[in-house]
C-alpha atoms as a PDB file:
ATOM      1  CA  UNK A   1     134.949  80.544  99.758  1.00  0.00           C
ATOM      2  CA  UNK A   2     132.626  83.747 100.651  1.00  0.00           C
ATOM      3  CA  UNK A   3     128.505  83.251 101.112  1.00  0.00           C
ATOM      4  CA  UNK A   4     128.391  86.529  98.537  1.00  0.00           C
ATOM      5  CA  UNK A   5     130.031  84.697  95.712  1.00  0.00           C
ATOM      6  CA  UNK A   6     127.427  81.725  96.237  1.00  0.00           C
ATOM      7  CA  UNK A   7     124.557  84.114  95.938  1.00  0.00           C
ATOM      8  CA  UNK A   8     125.699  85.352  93.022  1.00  0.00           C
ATOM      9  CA  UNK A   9     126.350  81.942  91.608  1.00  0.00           C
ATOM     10  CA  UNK A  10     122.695  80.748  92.179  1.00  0.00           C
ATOM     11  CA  UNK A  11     120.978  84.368  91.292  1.00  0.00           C
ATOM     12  CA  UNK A  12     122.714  83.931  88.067  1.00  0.00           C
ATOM     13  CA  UNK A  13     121.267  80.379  87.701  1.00  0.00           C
ATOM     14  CA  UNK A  14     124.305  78.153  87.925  1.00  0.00           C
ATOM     15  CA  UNK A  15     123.951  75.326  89.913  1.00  0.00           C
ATOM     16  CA  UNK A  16     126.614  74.906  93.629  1.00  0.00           C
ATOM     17  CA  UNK A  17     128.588  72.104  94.397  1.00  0.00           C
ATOM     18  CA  UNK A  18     128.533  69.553  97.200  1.00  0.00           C
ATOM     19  CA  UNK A  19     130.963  71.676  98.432  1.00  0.00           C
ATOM     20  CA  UNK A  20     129.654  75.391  98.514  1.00  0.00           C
ATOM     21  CA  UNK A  21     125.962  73.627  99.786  1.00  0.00           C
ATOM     22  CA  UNK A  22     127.431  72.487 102.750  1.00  0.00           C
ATOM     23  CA  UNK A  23     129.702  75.549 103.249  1.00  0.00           C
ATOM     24  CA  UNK A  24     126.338  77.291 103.331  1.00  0.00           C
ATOM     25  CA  UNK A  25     124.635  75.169 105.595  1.00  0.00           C
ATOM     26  CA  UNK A  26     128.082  75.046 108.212  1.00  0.00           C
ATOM     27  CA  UNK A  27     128.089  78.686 108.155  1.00  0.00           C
ATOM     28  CA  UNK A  28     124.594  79.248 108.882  1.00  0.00           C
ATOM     29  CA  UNK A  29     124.450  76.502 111.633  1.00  0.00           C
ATOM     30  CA  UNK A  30     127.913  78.114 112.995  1.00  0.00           C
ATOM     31  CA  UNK A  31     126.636  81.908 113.225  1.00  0.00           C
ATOM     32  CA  UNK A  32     129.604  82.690 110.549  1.00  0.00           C
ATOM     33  CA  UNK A  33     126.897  83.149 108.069  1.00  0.00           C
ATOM     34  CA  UNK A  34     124.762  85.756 108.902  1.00  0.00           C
ATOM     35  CA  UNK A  35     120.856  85.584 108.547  1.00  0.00           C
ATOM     36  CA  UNK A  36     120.764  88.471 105.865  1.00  0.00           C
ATOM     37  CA  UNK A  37     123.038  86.264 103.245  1.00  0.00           C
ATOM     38  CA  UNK A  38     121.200  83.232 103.770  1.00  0.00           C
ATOM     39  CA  UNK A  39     117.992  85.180 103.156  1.00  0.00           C
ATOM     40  CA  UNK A  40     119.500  86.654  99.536  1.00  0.00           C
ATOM     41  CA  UNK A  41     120.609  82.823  98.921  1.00  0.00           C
ATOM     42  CA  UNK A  42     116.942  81.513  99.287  1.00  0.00           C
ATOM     43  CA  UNK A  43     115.621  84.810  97.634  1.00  0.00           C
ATOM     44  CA  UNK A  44     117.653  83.238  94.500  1.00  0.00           C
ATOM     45  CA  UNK A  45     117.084  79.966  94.967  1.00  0.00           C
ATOM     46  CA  UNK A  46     112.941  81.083  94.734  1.00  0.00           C
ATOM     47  CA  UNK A  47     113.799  82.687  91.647  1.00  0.00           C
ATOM     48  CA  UNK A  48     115.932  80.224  90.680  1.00  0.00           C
ATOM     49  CA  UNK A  49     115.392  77.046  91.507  1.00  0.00           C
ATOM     50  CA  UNK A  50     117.789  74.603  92.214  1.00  0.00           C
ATOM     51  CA  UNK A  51     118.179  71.018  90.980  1.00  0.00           C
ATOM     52  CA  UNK A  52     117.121  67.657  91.953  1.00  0.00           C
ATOM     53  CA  UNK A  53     121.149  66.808  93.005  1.00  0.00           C
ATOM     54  CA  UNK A  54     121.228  70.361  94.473  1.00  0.00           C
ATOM     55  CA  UNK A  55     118.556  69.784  96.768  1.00  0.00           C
ATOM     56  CA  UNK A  56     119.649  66.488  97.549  1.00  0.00           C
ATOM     57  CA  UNK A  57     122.636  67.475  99.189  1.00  0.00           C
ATOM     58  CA  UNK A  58     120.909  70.867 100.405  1.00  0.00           C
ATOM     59  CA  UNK A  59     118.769  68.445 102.785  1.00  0.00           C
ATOM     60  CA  UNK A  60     121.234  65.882 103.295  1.00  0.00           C
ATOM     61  CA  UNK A  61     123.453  69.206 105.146  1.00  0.00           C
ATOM     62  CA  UNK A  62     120.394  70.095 106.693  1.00  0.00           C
ATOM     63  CA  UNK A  63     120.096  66.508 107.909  1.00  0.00           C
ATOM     64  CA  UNK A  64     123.500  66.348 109.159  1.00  0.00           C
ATOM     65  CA  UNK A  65     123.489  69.897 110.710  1.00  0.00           C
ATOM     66  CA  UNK A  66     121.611  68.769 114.271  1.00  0.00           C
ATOM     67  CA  UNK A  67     120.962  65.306 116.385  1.00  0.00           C
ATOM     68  CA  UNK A  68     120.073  61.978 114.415  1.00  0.00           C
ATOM     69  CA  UNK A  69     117.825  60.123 116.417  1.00  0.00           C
ATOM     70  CA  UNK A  70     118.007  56.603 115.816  1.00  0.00           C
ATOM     71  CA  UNK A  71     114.050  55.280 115.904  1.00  0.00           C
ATOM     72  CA  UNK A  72     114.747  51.286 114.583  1.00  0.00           C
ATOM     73  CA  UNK A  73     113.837  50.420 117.941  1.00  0.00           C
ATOM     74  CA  UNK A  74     110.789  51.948 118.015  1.00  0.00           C
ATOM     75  CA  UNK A  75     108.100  49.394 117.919  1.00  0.00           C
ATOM     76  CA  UNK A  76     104.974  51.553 116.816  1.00  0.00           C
ATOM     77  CA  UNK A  77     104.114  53.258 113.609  1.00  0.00           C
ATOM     78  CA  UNK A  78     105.728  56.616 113.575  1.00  0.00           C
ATOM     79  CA  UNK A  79     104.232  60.263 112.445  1.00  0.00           C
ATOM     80  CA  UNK A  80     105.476  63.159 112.893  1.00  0.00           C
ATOM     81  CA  UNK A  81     104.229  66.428 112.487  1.00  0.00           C
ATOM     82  CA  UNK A  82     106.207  69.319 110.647  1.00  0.00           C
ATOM     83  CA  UNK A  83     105.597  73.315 111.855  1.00  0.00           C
ATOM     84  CA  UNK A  84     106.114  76.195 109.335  1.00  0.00           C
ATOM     85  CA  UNK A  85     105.437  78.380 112.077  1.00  0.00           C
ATOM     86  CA  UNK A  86     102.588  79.975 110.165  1.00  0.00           C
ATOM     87  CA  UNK A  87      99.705  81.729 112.064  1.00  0.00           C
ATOM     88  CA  UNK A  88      97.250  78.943 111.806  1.00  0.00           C
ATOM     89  CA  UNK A  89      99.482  76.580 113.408  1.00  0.00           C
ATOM     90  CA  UNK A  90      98.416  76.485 116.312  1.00  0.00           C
ATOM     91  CA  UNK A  91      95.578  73.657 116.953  1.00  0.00           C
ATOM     92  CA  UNK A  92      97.608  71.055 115.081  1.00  0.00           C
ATOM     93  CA  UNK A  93     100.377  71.559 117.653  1.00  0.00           C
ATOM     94  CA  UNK A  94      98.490  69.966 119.789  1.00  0.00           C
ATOM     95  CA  UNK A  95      95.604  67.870 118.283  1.00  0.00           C
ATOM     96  CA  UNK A  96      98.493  65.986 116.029  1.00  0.00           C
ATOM     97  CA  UNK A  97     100.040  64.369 119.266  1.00  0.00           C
ATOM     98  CA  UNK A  98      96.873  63.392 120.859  1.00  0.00           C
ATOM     99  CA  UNK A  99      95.679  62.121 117.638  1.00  0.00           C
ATOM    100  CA  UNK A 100      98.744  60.341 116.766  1.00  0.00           C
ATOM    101  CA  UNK A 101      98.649  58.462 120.379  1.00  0.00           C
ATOM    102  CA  UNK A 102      95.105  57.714 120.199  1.00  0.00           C
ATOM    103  CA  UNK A 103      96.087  55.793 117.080  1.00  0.00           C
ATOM    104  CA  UNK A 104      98.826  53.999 118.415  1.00  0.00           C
ATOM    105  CA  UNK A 105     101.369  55.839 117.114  1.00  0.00           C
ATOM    106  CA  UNK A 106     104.660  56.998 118.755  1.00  0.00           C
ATOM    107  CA  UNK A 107     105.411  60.608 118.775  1.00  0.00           C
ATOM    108  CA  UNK A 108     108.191  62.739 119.488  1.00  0.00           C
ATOM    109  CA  UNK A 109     107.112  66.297 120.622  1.00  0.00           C
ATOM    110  CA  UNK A 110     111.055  67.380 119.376  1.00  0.00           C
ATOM    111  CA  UNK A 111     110.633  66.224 116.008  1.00  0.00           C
ATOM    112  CA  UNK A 112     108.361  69.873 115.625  1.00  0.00           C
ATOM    113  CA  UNK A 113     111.222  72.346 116.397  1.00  0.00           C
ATOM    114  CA  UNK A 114     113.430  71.662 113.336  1.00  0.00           C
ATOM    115  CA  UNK A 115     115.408  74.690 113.661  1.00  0.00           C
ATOM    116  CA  UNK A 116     118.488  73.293 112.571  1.00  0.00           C
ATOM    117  CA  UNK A 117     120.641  74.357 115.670  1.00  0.00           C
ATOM    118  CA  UNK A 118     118.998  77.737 116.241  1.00  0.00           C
ATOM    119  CA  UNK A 119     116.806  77.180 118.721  1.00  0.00           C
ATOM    120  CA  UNK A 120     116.557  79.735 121.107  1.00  0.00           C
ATOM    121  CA  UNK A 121     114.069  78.743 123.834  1.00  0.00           C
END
């Protein structure tokens, strides 16, 4: 299976397999992939689209790409507060913990990287 013949697939509006999804998400996570094909694979997916089952198992891979963390235990509510790195990001980095313990609420300071095994830092 090749990344190119994926992007092709999708561009051309046919919908991928359980299969090729998660050969796109193992590749990418695995540096086998390179960052240039995944970007022409979301370019058509924008275009696109993809369906309900295809992104489905697109998150479930993305899921299943990094650490689980197992929360039952947890006794408070839980929030958690998603980054899209954008410009005007940066006071809810830090007003959405302190908010979110001043409430009561258990908060992971991890749970805002979601890099899905690229971190760099």
């Amino acid at each position: 299976m090749r990344a190119v013949d994926l992007i092709l697939k999708k561009r051309d509006g046919i919908s991928l397999t359980e299969e090729e999804i998660n050969f796109l998400v193992k590749g990418y996570v695995d540096n086998t992939i390179p960052d240039y094909q995944v970007s022409a694979f979301l370019m058509a997916v924008f275009f696109k689209g993809m369906s309900f089952q295809e992104s489905s198992i697109l998150t479930k891979a993305m899921i299943a790409s990094g650490d689980v963390y197992d929360l039952k235990k947890v006794r408070k509510p839980l929030v958690d507060k998603h980054s899209t790195g954008g410009v005007g990001d940066k006071v809810s980095l830090i007003l959405a913990p302190l908010a979110a313990v001043r409430c009561g609420c258990a908060y992971d300071e991890r749970a805002r990287i979601g890099t899905y095994g690229r971190y760099s830092g």
